[in-house]
N, C-alpha and C. Protein backbone atom coordinates (compact mmCIF):
# COMPACT_ATOMS: atom_id res chain seq x y z
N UNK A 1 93.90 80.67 62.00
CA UNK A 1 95.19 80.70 61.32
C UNK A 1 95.96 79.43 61.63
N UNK A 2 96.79 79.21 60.72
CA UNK A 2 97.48 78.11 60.85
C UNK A 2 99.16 78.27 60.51
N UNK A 3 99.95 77.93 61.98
CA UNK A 3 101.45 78.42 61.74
C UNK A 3 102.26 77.22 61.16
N UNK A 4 103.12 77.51 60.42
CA UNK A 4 103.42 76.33 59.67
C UNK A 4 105.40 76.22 60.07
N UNK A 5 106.45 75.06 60.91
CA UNK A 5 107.42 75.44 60.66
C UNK A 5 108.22 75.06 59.42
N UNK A 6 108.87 75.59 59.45
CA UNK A 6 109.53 75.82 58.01
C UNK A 6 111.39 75.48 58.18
N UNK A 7 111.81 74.93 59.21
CA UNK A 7 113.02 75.13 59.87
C UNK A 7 113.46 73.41 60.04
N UNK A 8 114.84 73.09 59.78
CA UNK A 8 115.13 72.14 60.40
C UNK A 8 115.64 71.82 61.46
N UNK A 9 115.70 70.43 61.77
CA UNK A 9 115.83 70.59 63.44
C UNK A 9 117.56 70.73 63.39
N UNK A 10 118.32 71.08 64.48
CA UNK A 10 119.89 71.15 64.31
C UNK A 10 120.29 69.76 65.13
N UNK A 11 120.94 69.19 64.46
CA UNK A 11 121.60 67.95 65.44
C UNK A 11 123.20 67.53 65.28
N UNK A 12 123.59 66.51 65.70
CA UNK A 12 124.83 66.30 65.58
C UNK A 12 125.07 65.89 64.18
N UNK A 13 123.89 65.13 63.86
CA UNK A 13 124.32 64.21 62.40
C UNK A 13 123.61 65.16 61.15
N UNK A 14 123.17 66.95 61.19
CA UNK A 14 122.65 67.35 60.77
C UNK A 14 122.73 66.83 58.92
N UNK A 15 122.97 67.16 57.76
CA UNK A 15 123.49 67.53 56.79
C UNK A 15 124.18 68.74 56.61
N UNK A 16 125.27 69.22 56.22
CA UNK A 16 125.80 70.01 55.70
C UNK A 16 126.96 70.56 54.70
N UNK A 17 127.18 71.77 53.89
CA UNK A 17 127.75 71.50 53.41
C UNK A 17 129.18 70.63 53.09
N UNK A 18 129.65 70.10 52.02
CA UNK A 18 130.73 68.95 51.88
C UNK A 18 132.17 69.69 52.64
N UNK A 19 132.35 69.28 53.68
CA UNK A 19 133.58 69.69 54.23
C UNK A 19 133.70 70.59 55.42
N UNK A 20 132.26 70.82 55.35
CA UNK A 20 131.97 71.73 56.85
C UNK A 20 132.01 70.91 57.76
N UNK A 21 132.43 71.05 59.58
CA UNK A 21 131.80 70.47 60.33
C UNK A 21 130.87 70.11 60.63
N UNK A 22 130.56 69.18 60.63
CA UNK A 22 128.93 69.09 61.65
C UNK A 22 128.98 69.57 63.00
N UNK A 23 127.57 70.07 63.45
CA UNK A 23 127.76 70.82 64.63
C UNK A 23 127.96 69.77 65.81
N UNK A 24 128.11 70.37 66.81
CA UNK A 24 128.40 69.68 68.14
C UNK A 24 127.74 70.37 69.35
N UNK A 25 126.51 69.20 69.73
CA UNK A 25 125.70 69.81 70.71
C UNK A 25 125.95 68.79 71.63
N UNK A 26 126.67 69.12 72.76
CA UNK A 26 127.45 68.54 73.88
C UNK A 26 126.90 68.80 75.38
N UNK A 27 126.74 68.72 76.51
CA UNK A 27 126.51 68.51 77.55
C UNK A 27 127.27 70.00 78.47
N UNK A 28 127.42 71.06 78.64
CA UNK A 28 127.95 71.84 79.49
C UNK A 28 127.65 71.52 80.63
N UNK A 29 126.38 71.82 81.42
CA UNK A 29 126.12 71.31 82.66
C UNK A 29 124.61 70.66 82.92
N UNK A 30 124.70 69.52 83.96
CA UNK A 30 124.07 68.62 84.08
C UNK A 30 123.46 68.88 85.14
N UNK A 31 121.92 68.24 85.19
CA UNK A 31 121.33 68.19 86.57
C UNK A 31 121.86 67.83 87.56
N UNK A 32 122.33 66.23 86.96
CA UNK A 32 123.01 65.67 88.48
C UNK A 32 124.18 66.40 89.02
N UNK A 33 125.26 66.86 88.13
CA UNK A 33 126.10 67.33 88.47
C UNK A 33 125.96 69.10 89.40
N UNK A 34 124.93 69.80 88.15
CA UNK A 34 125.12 71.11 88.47
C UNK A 34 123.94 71.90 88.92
N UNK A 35 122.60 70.93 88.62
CA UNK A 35 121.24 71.34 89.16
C UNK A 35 120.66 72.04 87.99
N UNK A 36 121.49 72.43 86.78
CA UNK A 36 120.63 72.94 85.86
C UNK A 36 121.22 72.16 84.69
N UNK A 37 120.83 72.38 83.33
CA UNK A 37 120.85 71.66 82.27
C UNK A 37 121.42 73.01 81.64
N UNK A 38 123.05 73.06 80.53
CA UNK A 38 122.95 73.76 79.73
C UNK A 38 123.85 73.12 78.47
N UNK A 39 123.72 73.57 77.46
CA UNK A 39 124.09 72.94 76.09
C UNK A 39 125.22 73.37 75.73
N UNK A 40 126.56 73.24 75.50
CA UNK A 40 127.21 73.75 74.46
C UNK A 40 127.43 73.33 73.10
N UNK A 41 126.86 74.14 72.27
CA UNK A 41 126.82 74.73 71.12
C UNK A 41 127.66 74.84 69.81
N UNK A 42 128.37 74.27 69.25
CA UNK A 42 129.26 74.50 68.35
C UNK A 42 128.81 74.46 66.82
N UNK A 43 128.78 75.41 66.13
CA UNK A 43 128.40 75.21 64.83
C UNK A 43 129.04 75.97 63.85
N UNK A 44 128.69 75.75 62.76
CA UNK A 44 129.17 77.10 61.97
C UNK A 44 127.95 77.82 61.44
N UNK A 45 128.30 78.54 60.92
CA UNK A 45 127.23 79.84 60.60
C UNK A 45 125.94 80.01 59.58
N UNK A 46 126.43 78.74 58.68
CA UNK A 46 125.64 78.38 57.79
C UNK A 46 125.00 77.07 57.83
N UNK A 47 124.76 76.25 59.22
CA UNK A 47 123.90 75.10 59.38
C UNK A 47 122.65 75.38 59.51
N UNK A 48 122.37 74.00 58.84
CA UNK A 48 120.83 74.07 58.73
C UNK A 48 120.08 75.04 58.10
N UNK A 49 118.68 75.45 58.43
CA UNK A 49 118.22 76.47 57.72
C UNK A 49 118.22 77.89 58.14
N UNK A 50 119.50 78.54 57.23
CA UNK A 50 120.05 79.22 57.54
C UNK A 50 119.83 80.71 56.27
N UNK A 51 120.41 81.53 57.19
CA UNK A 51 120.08 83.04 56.50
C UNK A 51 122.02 83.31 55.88
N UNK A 52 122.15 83.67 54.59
CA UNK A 52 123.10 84.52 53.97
C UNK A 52 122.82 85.74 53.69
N UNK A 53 124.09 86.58 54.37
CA UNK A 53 123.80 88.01 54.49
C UNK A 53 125.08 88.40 53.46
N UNK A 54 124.47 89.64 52.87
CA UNK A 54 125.94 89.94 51.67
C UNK A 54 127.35 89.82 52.50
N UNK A 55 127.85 90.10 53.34
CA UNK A 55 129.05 89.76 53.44
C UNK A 55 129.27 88.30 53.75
N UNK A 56 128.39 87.59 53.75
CA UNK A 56 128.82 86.04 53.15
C UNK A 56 129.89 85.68 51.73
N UNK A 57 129.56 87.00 50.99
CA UNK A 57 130.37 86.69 49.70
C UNK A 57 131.02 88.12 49.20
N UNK A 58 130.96 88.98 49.79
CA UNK A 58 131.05 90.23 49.17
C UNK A 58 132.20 91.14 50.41
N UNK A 59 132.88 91.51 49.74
CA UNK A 59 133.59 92.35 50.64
C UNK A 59 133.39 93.66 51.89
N UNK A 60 132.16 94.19 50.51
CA UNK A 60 131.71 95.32 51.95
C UNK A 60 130.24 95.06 51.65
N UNK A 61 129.54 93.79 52.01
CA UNK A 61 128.65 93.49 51.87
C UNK A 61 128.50 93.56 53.55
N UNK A 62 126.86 94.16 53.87
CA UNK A 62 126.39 94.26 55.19
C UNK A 62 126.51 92.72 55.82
N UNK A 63 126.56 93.03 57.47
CA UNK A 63 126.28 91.46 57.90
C UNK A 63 124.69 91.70 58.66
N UNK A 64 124.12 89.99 59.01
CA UNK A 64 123.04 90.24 59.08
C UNK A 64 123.07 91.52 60.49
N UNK A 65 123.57 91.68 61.66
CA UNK A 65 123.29 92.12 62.87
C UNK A 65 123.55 93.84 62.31
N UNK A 66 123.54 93.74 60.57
CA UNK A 66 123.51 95.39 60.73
C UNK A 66 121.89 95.50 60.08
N UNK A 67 121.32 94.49 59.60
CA UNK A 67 119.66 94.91 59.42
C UNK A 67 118.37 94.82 60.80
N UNK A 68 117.84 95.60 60.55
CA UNK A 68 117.08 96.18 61.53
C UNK A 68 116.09 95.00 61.50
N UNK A 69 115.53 94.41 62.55
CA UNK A 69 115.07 93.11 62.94
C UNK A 69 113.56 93.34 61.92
N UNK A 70 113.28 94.22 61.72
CA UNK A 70 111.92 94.13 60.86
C UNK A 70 111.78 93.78 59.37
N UNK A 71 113.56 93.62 58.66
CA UNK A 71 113.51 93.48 57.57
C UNK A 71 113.38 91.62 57.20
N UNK A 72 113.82 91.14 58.58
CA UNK A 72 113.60 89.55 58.63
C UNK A 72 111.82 89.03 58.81
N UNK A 73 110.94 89.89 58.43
CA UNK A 73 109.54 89.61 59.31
C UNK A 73 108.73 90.73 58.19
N UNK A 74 107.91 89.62 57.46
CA UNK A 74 106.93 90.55 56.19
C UNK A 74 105.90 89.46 55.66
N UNK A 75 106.12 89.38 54.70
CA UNK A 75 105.06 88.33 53.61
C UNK A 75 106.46 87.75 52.40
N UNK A 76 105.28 86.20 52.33
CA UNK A 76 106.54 85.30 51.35
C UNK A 76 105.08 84.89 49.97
N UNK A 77 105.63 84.95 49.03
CA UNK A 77 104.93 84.34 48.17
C UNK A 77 105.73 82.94 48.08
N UNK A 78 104.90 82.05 47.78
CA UNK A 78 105.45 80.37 47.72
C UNK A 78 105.04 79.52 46.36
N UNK A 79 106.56 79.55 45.57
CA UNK A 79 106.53 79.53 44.20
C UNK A 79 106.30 78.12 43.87
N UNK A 80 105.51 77.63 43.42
CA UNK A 80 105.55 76.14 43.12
C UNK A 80 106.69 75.47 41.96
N UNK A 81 107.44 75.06 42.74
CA UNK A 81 108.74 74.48 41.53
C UNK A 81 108.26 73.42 41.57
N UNK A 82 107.93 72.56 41.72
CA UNK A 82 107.88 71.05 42.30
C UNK A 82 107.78 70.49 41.41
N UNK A 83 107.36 70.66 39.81
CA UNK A 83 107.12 69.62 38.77
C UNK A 83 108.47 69.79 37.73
N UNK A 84 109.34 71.05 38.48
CA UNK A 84 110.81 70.74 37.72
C UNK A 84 111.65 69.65 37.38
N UNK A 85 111.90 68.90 36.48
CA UNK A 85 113.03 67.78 36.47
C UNK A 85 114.52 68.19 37.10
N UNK A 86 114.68 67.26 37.35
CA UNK A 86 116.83 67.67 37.96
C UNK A 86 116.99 68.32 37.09
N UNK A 87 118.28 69.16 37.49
CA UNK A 87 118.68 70.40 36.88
C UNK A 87 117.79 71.51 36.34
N UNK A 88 116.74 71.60 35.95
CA UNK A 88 115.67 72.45 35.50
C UNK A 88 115.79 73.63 36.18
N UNK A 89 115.43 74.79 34.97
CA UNK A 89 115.74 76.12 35.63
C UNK A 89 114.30 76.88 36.00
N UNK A 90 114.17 77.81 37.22
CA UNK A 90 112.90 78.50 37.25
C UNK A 90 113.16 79.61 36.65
N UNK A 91 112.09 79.54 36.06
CA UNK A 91 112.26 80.15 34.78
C UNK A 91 111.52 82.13 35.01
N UNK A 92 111.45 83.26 34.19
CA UNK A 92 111.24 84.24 34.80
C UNK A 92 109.65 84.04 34.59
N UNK A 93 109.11 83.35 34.15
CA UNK A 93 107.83 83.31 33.38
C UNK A 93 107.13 82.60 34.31
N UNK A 94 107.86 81.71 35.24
CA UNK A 94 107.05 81.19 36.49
C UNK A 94 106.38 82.26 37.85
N UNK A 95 107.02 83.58 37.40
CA UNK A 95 106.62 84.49 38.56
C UNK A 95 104.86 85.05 38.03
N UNK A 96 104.80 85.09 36.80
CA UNK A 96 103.85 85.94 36.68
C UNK A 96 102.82 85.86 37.46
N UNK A 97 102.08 85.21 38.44
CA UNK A 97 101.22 85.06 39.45
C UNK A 97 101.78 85.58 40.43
N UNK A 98 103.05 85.75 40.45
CA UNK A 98 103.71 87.17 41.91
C UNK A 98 102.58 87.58 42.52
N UNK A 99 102.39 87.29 43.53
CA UNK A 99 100.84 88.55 44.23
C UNK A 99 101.66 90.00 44.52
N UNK A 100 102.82 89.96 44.33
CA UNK A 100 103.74 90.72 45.47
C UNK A 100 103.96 90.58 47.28
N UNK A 101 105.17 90.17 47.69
CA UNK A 101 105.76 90.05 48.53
C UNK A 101 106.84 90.15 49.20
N UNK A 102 107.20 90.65 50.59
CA UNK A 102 108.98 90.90 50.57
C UNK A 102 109.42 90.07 50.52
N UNK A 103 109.44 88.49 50.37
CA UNK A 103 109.99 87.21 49.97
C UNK A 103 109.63 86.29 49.33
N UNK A 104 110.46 85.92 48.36
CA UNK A 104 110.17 85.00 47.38
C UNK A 104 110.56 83.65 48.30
N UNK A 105 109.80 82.52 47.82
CA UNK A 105 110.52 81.06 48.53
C UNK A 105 109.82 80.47 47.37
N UNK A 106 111.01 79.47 47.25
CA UNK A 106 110.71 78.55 46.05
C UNK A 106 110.46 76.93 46.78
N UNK A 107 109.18 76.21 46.56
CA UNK A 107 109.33 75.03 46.87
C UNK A 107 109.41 74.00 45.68
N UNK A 108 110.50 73.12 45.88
CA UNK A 108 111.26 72.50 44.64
C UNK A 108 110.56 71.04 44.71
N UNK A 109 110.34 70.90 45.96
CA UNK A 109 110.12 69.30 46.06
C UNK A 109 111.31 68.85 46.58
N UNK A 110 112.69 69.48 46.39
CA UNK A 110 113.67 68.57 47.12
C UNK A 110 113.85 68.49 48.89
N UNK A 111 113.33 69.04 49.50
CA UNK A 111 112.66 68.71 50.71
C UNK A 111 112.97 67.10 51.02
N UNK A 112 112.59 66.30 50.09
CA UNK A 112 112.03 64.94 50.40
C UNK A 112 113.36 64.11 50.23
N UNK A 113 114.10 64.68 50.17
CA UNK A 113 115.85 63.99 49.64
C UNK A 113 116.70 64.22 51.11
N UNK A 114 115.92 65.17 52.26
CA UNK A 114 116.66 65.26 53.40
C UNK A 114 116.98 64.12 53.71
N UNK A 115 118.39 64.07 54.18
CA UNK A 115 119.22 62.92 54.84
C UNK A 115 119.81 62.11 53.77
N UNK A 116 119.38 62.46 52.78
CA UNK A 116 119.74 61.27 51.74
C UNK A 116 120.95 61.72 50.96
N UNK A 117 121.62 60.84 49.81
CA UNK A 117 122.84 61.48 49.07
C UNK A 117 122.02 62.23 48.11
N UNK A 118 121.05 61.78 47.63
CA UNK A 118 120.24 63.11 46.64
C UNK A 118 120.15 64.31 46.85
N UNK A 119 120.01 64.54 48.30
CA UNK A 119 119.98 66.31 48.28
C UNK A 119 120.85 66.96 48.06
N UNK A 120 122.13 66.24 47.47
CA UNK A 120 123.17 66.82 47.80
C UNK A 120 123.40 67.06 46.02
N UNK A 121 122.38 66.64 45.27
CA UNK A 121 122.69 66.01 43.87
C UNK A 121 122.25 67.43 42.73
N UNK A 122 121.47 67.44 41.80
CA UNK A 122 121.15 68.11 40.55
C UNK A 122 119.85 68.58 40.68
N UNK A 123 119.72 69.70 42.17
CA UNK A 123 118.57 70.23 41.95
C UNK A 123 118.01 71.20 41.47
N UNK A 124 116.56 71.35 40.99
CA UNK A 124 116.13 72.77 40.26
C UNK A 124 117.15 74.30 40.68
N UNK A 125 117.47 74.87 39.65
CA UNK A 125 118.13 75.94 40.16
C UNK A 125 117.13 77.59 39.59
N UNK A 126 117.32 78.54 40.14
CA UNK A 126 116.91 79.94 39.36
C UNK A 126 117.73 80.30 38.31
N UNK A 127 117.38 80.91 37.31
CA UNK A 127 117.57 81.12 35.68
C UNK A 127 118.19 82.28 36.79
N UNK A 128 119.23 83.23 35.99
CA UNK A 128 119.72 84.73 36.62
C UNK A 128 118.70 85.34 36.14
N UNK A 129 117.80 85.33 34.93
CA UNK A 129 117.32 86.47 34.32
C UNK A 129 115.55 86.34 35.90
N UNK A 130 115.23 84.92 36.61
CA UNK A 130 114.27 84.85 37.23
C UNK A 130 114.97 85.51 38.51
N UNK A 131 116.01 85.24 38.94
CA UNK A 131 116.64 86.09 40.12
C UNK A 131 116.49 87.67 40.04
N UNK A 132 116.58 88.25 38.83
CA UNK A 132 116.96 89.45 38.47
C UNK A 132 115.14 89.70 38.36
N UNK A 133 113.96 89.16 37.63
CA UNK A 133 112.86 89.63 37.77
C UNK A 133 112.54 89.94 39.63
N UNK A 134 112.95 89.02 40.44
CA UNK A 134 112.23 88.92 41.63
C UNK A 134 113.23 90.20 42.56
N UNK A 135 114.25 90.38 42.22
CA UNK A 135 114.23 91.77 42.63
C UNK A 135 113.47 92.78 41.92
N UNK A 136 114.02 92.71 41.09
CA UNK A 136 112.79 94.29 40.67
C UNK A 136 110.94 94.11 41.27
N UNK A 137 110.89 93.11 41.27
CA UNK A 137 109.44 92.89 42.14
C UNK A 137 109.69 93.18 43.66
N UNK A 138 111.00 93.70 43.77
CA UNK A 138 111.03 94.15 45.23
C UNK A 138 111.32 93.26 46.58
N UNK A 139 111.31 91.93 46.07
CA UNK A 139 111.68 90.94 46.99
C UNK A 139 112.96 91.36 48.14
N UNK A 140 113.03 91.03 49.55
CA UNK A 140 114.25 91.38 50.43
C UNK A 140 115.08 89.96 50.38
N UNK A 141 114.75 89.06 49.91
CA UNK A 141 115.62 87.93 49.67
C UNK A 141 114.46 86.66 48.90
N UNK A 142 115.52 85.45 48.84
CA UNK A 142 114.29 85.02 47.97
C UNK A 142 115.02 83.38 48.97
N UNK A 143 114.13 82.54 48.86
CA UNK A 143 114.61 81.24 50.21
C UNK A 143 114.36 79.86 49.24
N UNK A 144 114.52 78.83 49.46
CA UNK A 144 114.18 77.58 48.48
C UNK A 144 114.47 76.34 50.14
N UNK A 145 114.41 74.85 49.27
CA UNK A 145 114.30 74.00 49.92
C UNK A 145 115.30 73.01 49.58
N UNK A 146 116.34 73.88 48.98
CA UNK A 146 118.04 72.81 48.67
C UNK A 146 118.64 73.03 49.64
N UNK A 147 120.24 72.72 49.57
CA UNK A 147 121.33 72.86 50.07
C UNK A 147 121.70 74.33 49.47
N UNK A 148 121.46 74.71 48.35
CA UNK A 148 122.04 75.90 47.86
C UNK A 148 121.25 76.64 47.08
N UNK A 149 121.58 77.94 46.68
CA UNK A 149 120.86 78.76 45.50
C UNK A 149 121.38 78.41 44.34
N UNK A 150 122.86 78.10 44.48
CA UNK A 150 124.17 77.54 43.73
C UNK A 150 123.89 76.10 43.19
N UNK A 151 124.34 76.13 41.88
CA UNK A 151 124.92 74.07 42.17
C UNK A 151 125.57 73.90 42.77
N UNK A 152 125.50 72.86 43.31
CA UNK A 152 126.73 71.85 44.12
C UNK A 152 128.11 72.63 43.66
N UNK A 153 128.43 72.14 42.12
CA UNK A 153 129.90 71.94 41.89
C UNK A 153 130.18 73.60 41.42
N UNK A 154 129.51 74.47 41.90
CA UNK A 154 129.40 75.81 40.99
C UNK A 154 130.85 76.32 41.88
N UNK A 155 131.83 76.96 41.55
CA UNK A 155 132.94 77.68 41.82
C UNK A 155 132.83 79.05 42.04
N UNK A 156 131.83 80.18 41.43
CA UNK A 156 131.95 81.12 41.97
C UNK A 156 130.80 81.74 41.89
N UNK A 157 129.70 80.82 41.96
CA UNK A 157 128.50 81.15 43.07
C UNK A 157 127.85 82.26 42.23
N UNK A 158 127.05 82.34 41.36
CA UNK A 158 127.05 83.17 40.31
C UNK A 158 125.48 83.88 40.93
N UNK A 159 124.52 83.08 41.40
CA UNK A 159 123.00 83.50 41.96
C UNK A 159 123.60 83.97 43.25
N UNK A 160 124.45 83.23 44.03
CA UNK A 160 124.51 83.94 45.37
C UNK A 160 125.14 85.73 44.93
N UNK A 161 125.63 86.07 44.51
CA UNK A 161 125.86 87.47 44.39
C UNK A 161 125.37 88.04 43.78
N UNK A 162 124.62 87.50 42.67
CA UNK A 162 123.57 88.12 42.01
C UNK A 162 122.34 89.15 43.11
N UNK A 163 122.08 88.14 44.29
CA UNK A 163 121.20 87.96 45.33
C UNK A 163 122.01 89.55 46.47
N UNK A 164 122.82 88.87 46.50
CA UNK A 164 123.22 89.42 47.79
C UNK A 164 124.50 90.69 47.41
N UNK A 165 124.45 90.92 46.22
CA UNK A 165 125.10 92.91 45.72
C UNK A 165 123.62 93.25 46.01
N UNK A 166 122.51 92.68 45.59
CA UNK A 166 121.27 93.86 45.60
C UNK A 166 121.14 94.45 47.08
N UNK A 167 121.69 94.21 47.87
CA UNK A 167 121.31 93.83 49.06
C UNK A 167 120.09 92.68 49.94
N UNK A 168 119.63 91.77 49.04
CA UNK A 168 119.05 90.90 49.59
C UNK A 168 119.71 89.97 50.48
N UNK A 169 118.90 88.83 50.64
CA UNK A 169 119.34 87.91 51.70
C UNK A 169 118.89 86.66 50.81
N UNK A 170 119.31 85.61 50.92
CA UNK A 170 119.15 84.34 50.58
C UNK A 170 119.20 83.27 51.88
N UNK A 171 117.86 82.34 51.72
CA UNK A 171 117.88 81.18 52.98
C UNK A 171 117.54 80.05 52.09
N UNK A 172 118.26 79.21 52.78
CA UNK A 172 118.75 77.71 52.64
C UNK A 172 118.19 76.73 53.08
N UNK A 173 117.78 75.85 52.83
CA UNK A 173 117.62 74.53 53.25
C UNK A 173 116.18 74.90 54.56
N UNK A 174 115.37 75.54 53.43
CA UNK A 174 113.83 75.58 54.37
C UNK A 174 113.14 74.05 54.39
N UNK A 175 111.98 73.69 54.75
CA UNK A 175 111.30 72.48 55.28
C UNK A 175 109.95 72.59 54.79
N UNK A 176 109.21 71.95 54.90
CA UNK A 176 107.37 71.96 55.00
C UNK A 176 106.88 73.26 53.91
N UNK A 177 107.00 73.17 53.28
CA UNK A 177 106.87 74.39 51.83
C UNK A 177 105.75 73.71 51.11
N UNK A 178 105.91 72.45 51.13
CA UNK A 178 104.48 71.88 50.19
C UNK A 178 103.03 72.48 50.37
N UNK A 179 103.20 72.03 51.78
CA UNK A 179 101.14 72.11 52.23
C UNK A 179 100.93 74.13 51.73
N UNK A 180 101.78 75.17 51.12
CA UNK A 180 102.06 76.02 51.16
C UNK A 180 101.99 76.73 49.86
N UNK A 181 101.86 75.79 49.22
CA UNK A 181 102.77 76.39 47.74
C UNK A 181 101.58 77.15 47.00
N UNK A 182 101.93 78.26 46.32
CA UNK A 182 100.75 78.81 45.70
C UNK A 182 100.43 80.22 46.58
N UNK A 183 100.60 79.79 47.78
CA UNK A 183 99.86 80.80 48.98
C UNK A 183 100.87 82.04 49.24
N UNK A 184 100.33 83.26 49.73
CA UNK A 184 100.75 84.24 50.14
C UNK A 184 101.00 84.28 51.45
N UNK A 185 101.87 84.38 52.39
CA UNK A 185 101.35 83.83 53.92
C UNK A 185 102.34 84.92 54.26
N UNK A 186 102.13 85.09 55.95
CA UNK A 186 102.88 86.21 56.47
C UNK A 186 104.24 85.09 56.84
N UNK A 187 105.59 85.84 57.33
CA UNK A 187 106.51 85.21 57.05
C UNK A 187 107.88 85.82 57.94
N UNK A 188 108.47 84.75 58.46
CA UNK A 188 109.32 85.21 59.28
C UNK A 188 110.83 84.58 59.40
N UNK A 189 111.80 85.09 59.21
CA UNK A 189 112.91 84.10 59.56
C UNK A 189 114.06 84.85 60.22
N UNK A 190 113.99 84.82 61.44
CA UNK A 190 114.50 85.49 62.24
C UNK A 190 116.25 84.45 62.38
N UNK A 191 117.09 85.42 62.56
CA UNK A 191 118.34 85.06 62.36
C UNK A 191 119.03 85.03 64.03
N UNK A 192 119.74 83.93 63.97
CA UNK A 192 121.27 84.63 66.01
C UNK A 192 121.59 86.23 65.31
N UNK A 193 121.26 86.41 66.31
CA UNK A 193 122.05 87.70 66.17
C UNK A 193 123.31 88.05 67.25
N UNK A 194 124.50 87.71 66.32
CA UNK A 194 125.85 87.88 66.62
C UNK A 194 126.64 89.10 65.86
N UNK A 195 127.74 89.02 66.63
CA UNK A 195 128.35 90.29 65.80
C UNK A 195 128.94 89.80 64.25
N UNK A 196 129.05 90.60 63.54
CA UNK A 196 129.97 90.68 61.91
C UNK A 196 129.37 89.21 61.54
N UNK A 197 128.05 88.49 61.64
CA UNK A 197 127.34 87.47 60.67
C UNK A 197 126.94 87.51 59.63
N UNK A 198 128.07 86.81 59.16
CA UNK A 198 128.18 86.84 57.28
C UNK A 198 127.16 85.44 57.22
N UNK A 199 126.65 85.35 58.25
CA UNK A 199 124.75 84.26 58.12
C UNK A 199 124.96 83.41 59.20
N UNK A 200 123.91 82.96 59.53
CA UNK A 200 123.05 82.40 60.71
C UNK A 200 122.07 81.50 60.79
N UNK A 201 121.97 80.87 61.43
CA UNK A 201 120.39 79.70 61.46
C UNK A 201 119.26 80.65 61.63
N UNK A 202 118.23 80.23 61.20
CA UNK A 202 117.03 81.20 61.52
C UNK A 202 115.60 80.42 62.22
N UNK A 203 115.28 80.39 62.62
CA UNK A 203 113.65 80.04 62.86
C UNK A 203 113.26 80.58 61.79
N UNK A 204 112.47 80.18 60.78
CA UNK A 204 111.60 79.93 60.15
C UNK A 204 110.14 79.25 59.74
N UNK A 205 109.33 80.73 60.19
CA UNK A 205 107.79 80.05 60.20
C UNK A 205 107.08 80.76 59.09
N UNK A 206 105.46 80.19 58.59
CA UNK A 206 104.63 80.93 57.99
C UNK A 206 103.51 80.64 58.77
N UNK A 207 102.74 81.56 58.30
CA UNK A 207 101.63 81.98 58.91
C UNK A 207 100.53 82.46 57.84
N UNK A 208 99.36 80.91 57.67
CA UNK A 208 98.32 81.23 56.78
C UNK A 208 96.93 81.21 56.98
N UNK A 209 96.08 82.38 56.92
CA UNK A 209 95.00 82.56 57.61
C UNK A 209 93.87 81.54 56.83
N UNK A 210 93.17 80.65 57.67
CA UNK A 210 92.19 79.59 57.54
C UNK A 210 91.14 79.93 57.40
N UNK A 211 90.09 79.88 56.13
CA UNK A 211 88.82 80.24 56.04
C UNK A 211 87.81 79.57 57.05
């Protein structure tokens, strides 16, 4: 088998959304000073590659620390977007090879724009009517390799609630999706688990068995 990560690394100069902080990973205590090494931590809730839980947008939408740790840990089907032009929609007609899985992940190709002003720009988005097939296929959330499920300039987030009334989950800004695409792999993206998290960073791995 071969584990694949899927996660970006968190740093000071991470990317994130326009107007968020960047996080702050600072020095608490020091060898020389204290004999041990510890980090403090500052971020917000949605850096990096991160998990949205319905009360990210929804009023009495669950947070993640009320789903039971097994609903983060199943199988991902890995949708090949990658020959989309900017703006291009995935379309519902791209699922029909669905093997079935509890997660959809879309790899777009925009992966390769990390760090740059492009990622931030006109990437492939989901059609509502392809959001709306991949629930009824039962999906527990569906993940991609942008900044958003959303456009950039979108105002009231029309896929994120689409996503997250069903009770799904939506993740953000996954990594390494290429060597992947096509494949069924087991699948994990485990979230902090804090109290009332309207979303969280996750570890994110796959796991694909090698002939």
């Amino acid at each position: 088998m071969k584990i694949y990560d899927l996660t970006r690394l968190i740093t000071n100069d991470i990317p994130v959304w326009p107007g968020t902080p960047k996080p702050r990973l600072t020095p608490g205590s020091t060898l020389e000073r204290d004999g041990f090494r510890e980090t403090e931590v500052e971020a917000y809730s949605h850096v990096g590659t991160h998990m949205d839980a319905p009360s990210h947008m929804l009023a009495d939408g669950k947070s993640l620390d009320e789903f039971p740790v097994t609903y983060f840990w199943g199988s991902a089907w890995v949708l090949d977007a990658s020959k989309l032009e900017r703006g291009e929609l995935v379309t519902p007609e791209m699922l029909d090879p669905f093997p079935g899985a509890d997660f959809l992940l879309v790899s777009t190709g925009w992966e390769l724009f990390w760090n740059r002003v492009d990622y931030f720009g006109d990437f492939p988005l989901l059609a509502p009517e392809t959001i709306d097939r991949a629930l009824e296929l039962g999906v527990r959330g569906i993940g991609l390799d942008t900044m958003s499920i959303d456009a950039m300039d979108s105002e009231d987030f029309p896929n994120h609630k689409r996503i997250l009334s069903a009770g799904a989950v939506v993740i953000e800004n996954l990594c390494n999706l290429s060597p992947i695409r096509g494949e069924k792999v087991k699948f994990a993206a485990l979230p902090l688990k804090f109290e009332n998290s309207d979303g969280a960073p996750v570890r994110a791995v796959a796991e694909v068995q090698e002939n």
